[in-house]
Protein backbone atom coordinates (compact mmCIF):
# COMPACT_ATOMS: atom_id res chain seq x y z
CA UNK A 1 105.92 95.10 83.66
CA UNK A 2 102.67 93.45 82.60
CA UNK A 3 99.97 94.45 85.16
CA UNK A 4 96.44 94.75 83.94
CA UNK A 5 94.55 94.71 80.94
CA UNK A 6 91.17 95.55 78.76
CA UNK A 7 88.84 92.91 77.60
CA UNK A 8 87.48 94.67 75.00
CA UNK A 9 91.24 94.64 73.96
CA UNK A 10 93.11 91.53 74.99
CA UNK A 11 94.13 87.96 74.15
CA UNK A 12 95.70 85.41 75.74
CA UNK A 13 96.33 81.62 74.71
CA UNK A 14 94.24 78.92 76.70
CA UNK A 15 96.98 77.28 78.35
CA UNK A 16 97.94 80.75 80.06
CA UNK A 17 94.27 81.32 81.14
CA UNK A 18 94.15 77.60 83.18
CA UNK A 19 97.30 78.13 84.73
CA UNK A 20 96.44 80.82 87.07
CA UNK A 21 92.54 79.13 87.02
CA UNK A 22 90.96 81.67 84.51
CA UNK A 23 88.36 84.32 85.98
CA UNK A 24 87.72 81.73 88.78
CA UNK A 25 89.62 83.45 91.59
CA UNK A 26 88.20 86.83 90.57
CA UNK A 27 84.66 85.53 90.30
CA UNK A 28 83.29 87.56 93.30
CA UNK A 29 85.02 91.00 92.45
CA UNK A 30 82.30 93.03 90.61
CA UNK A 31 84.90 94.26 87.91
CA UNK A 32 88.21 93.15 86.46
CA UNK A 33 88.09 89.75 85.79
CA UNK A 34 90.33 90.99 82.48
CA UNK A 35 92.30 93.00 85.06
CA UNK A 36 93.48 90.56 87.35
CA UNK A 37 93.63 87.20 84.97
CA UNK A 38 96.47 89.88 83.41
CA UNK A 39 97.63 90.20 86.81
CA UNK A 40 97.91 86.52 87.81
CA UNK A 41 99.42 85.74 84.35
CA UNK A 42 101.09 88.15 82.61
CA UNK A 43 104.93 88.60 82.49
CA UNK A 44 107.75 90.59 80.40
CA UNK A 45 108.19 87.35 78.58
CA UNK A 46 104.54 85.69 77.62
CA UNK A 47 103.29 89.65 76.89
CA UNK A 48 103.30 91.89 73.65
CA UNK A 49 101.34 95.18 72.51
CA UNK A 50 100.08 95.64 69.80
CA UNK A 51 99.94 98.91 68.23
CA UNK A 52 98.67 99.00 65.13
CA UNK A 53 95.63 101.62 64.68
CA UNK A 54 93.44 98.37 62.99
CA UNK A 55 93.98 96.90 66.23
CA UNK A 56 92.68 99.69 68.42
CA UNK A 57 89.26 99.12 70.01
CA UNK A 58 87.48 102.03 70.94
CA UNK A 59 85.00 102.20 73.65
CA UNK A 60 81.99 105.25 74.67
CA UNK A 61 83.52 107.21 78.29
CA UNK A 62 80.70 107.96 80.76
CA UNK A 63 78.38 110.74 80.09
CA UNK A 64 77.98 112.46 83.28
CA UNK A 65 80.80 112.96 86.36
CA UNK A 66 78.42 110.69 88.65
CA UNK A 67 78.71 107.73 85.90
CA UNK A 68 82.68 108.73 85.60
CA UNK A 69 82.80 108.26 89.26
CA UNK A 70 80.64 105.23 89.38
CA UNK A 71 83.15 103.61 86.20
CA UNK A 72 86.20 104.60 88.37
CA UNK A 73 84.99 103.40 91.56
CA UNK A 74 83.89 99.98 89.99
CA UNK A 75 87.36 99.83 88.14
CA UNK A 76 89.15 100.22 91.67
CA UNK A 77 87.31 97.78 93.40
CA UNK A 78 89.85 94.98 91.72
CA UNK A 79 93.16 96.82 93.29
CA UNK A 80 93.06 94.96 96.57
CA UNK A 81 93.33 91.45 94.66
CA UNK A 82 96.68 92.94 92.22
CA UNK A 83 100.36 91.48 93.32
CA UNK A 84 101.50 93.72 96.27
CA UNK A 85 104.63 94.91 93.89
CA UNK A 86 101.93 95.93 91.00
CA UNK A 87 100.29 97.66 94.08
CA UNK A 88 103.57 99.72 95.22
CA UNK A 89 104.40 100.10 91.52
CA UNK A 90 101.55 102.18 91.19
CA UNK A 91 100.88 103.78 94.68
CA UNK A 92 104.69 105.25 94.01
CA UNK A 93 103.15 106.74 90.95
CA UNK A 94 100.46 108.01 92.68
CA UNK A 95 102.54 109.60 95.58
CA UNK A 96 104.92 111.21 93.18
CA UNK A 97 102.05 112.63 91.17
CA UNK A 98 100.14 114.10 94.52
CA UNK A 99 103.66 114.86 95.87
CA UNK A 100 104.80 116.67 92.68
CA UNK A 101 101.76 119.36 93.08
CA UNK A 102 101.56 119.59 96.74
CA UNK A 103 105.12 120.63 96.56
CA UNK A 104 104.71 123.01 93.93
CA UNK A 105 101.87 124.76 95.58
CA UNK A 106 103.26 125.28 99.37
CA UNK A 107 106.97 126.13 98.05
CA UNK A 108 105.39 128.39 95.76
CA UNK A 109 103.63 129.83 99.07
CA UNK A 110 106.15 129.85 101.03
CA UNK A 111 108.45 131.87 98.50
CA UNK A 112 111.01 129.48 98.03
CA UNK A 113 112.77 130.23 94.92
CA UNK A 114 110.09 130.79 92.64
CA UNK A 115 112.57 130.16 89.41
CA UNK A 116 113.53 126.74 90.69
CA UNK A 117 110.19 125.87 91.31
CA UNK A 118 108.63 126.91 88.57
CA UNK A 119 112.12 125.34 86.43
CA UNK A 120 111.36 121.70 87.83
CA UNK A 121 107.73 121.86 87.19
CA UNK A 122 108.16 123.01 83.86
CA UNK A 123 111.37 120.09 83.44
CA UNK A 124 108.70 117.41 84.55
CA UNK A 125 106.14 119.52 82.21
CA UNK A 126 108.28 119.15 79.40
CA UNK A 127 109.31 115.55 80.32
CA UNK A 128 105.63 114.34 80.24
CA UNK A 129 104.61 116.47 77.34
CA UNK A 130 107.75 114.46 75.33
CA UNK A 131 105.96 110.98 76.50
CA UNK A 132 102.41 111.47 75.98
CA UNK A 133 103.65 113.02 72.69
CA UNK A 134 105.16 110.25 71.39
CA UNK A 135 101.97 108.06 72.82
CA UNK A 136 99.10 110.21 71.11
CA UNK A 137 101.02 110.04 67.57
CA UNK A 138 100.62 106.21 67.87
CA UNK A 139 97.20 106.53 68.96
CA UNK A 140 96.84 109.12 66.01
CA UNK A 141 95.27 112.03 68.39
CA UNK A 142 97.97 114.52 68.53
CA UNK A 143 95.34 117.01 69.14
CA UNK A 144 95.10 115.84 72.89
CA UNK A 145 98.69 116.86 74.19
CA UNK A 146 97.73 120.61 74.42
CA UNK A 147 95.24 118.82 77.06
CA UNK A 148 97.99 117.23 79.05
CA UNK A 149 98.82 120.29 81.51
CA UNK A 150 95.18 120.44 82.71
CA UNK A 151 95.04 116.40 82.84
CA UNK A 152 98.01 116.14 84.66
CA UNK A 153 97.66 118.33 87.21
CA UNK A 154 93.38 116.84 87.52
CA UNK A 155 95.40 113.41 87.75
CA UNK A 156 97.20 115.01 90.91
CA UNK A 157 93.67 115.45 92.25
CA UNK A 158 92.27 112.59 91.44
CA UNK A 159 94.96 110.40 93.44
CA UNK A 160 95.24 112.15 96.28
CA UNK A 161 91.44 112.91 96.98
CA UNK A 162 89.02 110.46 94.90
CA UNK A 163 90.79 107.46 94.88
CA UNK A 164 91.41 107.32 98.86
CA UNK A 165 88.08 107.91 99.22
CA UNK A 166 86.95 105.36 97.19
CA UNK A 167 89.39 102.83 98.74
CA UNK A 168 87.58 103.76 102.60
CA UNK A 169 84.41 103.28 101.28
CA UNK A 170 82.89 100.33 101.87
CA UNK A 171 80.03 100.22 99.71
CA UNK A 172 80.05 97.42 97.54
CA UNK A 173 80.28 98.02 93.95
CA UNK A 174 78.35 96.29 91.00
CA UNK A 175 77.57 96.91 87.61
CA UNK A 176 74.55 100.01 86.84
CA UNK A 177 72.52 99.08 84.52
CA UNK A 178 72.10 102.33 82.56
């Protein structure tokens, strides 16, 4: 299921990009033009990856946490204008990620049977440590999946605290020059 993309790593053939208009309808969103042409266009059947390493394009992440934040908040800005089942597609991720720790934390609280507890968080451990292991060999950085426990769980954070409170906001959002 097809649902965004990165310009610094994406093609598409002409007659897909005048189809849905090109970056026309996304013209006043301040980022993800590459996003949302993906979204408008993109299906199982006019989509491939590509995943060979001398196709990987590598960009610089943000320096500081207020530039991460500022990069994150721009990047949300395009989820209003995504396809409403793109949009449940990934707030169901979302939930189950928040859900998944919030759980963990008040039934561990609460003294519900710590060894099932602990058992399904370590199955769903285990279960994403098999995924992203399979994913960082094909990226060729292995050396991240020790990473994954403290990721996943900063993930949890990050979608139930900073990304509703970027989505109240209503700042408007543009590109820093920096």
């Amino acid at each position: 299921m097809p649902y965004m993309g990165v310009g610094r790593n994406l093609a598409f053939k002409r007659q897909v990009y005048d189809r849905v208009g090109g970056f026309s309808n996304h013209a006043h969103i301040a980022s993800g033009d590459d996003d949302l042409l993906v979204n408008a266009a993109a299906n199982a059947s006019n989509t491939a990856l590509c995943l060979a390493p001398e196709s990987f394009v590598y960009s610089r992440a943000p320096k500081s946490w207020s530039a991460y934040f500022r990069q994150k908040q721009r990047h949300l800005s395009s989820s209003p204008a995504y396809r409403w089942r793109h949009k449940m597609v990934l707030a169901m991720m979302a939930f189950s990620q928040v859900g998944h720790y919030f759980l963990l934390i008040v039934l561990m609280v609460i003294g519900f049977a710590p060894e099932i507890v602990l058992g399904l968080y370590f199955l769903r451990l285990f279960s994403v440590l098999f995924i992203f292991g399979k994913i960082l060999r094909v990226l060729r950085e292995p050396g991240l999946l020790w990473r994954i426990m403290l990721f996943d769980a900063f993930l949890a954070v990050y979608f139930g605290a900073v990304v509703p409170w970027f989505l109240m906001r209503k700042k408007r959002v543009g590109w820093a020059a920096r």
